[in-house]
N, C-alpha and C. Protein backbone atom coordinates (compact mmCIF):
# COMPACT_ATOMS: atom_id res chain seq x y z
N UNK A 1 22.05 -7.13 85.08
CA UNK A 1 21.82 -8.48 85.50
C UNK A 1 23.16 -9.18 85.57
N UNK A 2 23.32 -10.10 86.47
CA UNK A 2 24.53 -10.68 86.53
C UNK A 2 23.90 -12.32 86.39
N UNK A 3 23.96 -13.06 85.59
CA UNK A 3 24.11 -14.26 85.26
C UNK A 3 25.90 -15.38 86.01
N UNK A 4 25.06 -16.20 87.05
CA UNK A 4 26.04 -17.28 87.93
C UNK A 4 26.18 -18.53 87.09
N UNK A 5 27.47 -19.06 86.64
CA UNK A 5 27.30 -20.00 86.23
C UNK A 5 28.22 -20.60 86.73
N UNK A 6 28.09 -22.16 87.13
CA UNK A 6 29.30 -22.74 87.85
C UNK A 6 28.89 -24.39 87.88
N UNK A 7 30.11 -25.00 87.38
CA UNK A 7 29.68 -26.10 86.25
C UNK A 7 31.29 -27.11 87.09
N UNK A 8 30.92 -28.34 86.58
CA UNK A 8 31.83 -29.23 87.48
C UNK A 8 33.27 -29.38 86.27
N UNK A 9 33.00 -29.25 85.18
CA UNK A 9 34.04 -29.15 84.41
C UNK A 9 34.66 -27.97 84.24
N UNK A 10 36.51 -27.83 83.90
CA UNK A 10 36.90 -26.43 83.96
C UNK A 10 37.15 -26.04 82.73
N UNK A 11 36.70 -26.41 81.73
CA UNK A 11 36.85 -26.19 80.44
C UNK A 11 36.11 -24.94 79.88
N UNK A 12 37.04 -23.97 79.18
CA UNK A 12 35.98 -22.49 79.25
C UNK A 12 34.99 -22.63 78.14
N UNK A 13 34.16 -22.17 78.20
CA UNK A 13 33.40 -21.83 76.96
C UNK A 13 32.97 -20.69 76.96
N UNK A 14 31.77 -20.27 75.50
CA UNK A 14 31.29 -19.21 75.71
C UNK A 14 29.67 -19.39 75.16
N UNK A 15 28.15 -18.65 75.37
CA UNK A 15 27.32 -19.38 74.93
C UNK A 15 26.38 -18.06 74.89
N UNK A 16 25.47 -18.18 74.05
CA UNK A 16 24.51 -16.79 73.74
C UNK A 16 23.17 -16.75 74.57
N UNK A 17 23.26 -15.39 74.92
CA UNK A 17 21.78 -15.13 75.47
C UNK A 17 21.00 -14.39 75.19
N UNK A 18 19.82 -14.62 74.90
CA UNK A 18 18.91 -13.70 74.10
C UNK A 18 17.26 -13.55 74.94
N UNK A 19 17.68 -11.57 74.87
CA UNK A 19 16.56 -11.63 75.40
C UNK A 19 15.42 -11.03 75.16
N UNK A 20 14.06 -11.13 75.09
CA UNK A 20 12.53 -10.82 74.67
C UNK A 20 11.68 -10.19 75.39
N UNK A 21 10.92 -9.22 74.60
CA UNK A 21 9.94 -8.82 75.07
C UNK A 21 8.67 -9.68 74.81
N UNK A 22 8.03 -9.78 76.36
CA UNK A 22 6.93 -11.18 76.08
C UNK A 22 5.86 -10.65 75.16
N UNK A 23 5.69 -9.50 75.22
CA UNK A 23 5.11 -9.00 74.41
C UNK A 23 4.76 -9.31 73.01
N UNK A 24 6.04 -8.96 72.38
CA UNK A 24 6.48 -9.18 71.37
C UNK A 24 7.48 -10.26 70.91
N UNK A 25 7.26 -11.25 71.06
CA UNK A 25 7.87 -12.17 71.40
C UNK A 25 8.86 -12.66 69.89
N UNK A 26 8.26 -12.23 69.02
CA UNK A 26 8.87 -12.70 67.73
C UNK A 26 10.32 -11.73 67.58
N UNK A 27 10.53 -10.62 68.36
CA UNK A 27 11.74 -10.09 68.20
C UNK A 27 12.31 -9.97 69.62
N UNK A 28 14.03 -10.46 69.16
CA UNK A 28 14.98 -10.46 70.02
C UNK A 28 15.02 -8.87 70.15
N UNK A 29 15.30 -8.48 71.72
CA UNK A 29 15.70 -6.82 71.96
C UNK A 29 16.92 -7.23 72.43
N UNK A 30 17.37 -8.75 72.81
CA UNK A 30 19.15 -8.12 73.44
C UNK A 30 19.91 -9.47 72.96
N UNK A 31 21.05 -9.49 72.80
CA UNK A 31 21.81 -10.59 72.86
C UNK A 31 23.06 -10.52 73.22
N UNK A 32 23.58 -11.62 74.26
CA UNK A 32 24.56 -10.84 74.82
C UNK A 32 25.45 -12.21 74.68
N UNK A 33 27.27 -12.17 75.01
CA UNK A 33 27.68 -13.80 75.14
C UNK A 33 27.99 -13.72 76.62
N UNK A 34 28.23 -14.94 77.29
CA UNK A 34 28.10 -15.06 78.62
C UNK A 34 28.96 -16.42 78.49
N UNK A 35 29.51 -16.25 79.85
CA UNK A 35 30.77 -17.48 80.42
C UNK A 35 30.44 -18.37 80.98
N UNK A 36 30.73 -19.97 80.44
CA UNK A 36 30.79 -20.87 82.19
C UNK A 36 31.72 -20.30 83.25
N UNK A 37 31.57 -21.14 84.65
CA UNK A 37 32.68 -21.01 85.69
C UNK A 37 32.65 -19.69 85.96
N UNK A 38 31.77 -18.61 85.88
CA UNK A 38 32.19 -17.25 86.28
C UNK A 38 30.75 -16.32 86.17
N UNK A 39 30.73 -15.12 86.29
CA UNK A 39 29.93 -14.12 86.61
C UNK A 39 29.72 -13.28 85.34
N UNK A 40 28.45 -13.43 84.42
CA UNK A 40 28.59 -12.57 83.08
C UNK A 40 27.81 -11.55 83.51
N UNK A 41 27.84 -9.86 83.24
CA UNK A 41 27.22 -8.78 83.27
C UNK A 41 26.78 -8.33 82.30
N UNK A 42 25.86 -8.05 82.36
CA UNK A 42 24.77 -7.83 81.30
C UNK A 42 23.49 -6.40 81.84
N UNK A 43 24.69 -5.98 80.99
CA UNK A 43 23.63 -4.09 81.09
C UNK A 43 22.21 -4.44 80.80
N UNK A 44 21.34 -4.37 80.95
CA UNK A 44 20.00 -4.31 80.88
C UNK A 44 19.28 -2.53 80.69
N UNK A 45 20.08 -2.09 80.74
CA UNK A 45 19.55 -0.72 80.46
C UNK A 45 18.91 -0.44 79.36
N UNK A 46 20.46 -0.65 78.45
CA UNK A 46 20.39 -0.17 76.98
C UNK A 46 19.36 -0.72 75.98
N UNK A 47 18.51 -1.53 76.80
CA UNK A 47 17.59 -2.67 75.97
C UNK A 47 15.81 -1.92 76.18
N UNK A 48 16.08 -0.72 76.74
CA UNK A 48 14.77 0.07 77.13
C UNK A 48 13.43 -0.55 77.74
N UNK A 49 13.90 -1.48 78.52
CA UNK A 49 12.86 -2.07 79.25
C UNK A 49 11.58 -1.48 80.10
N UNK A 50 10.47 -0.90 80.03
CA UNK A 50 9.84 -0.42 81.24
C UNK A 50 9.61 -1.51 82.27
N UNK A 51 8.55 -0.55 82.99
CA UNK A 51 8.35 -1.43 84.42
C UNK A 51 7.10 -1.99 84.23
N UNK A 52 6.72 -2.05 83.20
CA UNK A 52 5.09 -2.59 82.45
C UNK A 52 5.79 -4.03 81.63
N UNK A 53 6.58 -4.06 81.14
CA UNK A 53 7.24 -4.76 80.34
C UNK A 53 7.82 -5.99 81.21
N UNK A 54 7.61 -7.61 80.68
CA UNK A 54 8.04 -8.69 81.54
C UNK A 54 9.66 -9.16 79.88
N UNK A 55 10.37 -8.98 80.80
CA UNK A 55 11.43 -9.69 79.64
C UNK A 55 11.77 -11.34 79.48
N UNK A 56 11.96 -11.97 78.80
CA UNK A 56 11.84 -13.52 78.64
C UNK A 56 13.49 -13.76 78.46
N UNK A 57 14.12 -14.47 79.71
CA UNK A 57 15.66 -14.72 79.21
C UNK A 57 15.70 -15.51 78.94
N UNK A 58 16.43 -16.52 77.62
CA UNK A 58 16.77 -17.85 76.98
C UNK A 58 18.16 -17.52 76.80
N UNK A 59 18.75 -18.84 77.35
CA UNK A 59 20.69 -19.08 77.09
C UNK A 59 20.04 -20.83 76.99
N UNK A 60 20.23 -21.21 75.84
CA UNK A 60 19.94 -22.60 75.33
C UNK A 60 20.75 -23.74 75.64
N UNK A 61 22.38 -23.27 75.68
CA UNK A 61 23.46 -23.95 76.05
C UNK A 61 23.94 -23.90 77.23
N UNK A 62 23.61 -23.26 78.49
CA UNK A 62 23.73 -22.91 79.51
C UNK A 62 22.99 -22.59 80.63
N UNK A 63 22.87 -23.11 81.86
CA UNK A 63 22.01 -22.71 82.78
C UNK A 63 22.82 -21.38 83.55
N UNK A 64 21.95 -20.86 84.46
CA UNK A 64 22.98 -20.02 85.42
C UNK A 64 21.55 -19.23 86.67
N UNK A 65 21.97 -18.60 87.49
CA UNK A 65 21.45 -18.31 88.35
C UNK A 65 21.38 -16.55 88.08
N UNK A 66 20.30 -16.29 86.79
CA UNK A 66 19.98 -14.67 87.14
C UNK A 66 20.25 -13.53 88.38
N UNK A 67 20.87 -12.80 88.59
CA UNK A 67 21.07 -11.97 89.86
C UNK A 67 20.92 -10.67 89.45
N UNK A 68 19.48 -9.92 89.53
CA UNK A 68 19.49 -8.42 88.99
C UNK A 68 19.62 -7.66 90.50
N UNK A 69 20.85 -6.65 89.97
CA UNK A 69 21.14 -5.44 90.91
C UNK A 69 20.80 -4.17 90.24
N UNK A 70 19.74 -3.86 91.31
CA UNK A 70 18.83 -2.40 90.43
C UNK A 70 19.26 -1.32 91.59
N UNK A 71 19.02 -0.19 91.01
CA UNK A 71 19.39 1.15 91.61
C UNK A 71 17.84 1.96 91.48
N UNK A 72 17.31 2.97 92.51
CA UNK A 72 16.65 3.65 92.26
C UNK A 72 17.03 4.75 91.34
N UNK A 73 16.16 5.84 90.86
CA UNK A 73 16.63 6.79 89.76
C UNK A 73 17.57 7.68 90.20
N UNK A 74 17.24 7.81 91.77
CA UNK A 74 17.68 8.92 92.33
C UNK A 74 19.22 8.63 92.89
N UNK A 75 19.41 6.91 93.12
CA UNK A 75 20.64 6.55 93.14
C UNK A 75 21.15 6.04 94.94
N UNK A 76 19.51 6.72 95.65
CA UNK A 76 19.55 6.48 96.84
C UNK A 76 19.46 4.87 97.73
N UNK A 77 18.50 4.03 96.61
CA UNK A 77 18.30 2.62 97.39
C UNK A 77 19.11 1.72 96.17
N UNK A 78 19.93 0.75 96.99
CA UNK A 78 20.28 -0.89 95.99
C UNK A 78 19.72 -1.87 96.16
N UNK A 79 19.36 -2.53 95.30
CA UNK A 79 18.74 -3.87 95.32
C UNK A 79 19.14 -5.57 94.98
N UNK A 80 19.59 -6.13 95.10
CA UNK A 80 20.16 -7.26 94.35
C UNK A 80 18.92 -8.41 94.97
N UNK A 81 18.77 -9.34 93.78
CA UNK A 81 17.57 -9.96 93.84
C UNK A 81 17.82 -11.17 93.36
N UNK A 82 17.47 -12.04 93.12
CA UNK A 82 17.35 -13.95 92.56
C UNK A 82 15.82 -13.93 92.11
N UNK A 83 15.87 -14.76 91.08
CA UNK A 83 14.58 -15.50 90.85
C UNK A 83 14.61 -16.69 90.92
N UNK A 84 13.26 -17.45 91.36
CA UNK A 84 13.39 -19.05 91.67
C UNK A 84 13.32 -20.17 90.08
N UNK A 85 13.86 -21.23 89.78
CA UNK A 85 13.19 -21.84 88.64
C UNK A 85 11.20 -21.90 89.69
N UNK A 86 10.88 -21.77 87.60
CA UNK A 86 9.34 -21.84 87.99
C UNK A 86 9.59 -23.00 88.49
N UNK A 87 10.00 -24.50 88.25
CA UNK A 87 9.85 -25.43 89.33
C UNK A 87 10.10 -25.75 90.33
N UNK A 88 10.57 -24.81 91.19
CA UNK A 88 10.58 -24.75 92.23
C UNK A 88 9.46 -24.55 93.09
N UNK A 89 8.61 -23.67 92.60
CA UNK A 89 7.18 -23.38 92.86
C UNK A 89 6.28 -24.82 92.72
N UNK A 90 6.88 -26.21 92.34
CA UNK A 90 5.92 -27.39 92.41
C UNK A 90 6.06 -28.20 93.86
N UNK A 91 5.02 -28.07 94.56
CA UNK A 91 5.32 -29.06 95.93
C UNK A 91 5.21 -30.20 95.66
N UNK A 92 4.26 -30.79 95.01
CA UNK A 92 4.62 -32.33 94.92
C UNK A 92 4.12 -32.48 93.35
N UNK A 93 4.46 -33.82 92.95
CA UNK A 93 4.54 -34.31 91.82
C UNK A 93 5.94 -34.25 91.32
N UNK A 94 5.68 -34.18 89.98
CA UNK A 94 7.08 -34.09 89.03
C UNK A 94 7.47 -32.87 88.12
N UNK A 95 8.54 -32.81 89.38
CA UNK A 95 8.82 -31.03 89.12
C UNK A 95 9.56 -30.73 88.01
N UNK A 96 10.41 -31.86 87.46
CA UNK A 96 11.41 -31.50 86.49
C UNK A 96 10.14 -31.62 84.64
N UNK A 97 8.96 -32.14 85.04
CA UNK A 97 7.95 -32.03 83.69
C UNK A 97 7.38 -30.83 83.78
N UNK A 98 7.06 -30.54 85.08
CA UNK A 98 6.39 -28.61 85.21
C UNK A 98 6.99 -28.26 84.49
N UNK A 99 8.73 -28.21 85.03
CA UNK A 99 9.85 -27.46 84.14
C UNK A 99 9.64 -27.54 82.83
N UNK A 100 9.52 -28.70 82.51
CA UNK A 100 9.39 -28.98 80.48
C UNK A 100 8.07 -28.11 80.32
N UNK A 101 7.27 -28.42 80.47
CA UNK A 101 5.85 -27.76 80.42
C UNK A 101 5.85 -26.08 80.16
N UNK A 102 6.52 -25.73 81.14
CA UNK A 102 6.62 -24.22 81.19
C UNK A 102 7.52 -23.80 80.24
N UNK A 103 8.58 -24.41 80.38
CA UNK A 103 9.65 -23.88 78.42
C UNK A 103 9.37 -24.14 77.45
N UNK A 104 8.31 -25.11 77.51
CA UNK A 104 8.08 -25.88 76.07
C UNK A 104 6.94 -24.37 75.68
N UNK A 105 5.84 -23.96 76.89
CA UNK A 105 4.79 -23.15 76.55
C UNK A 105 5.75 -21.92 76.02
N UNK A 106 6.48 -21.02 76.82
CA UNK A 106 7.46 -20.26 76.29
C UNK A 106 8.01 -20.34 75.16
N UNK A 107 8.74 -21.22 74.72
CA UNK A 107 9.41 -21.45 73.55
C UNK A 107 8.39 -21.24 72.69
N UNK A 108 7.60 -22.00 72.04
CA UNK A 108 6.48 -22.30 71.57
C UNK A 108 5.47 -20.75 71.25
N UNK A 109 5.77 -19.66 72.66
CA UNK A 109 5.25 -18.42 72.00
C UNK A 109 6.48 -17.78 71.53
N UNK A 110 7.72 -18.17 71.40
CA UNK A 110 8.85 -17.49 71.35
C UNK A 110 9.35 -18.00 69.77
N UNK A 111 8.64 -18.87 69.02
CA UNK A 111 9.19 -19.54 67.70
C UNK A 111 10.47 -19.94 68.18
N UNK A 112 10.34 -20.72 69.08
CA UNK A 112 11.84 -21.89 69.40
C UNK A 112 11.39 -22.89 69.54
N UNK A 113 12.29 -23.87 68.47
CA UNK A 113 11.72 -25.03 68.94
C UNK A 113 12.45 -25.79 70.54
């Protein structure tokens, strides 16, 4: 996964990301640190994910734009992909409370406040 982050201030930082099986939601399987202003990579392998399995990403201090580049097994097809915020998926009303709504439900199965 490649995590985009790009922020109007140039001041570096650094900020944690942790990530879950929805499953099992009470345990962290990855945690990784990740950059403003730049492009963090984040192996996703080593975290034994199947293709049955939905993973839950939280970076608390940081937004960024997820970008997974997958390979078939065989090494023959590439993929690079985006996901939308769930509020983006709201046509009308008030998209930025969907947003609360949907992290608050997440969090909430995730023991975050």
């Amino acid at each position: 996964m490649l995590l985009l982050n790009l922020e109007s201030c140039p001041k570096s930082r650094i900020s944690i990301l942790e990530i879950y099986n929805s499953a099992l939601p009470e345990f962290i399987i990855g945690r990784f640190e990740v950059r403003n202003n730049s492009i963090s990579i984040i192996n996703l392998d080593c975290l034994g994910i199947t293709p049955n399995q939905l993973p839950v990403i939280i970076c608390k201090d940081m937004s960024g734009i997820p970008l997974y580049f997958s390979k078939t097994s065989d090494g023959s097809c590439l993929s690079l992909e985006h996901t939308h915020p769930p509020a983006s998926y709201v046509i009308h009303g008030q998209r930025w409370d969907a947003q609360k709504l949907l992290k608050s439900n997440w969090f909430s199965r995730l023991g975050q406040p």
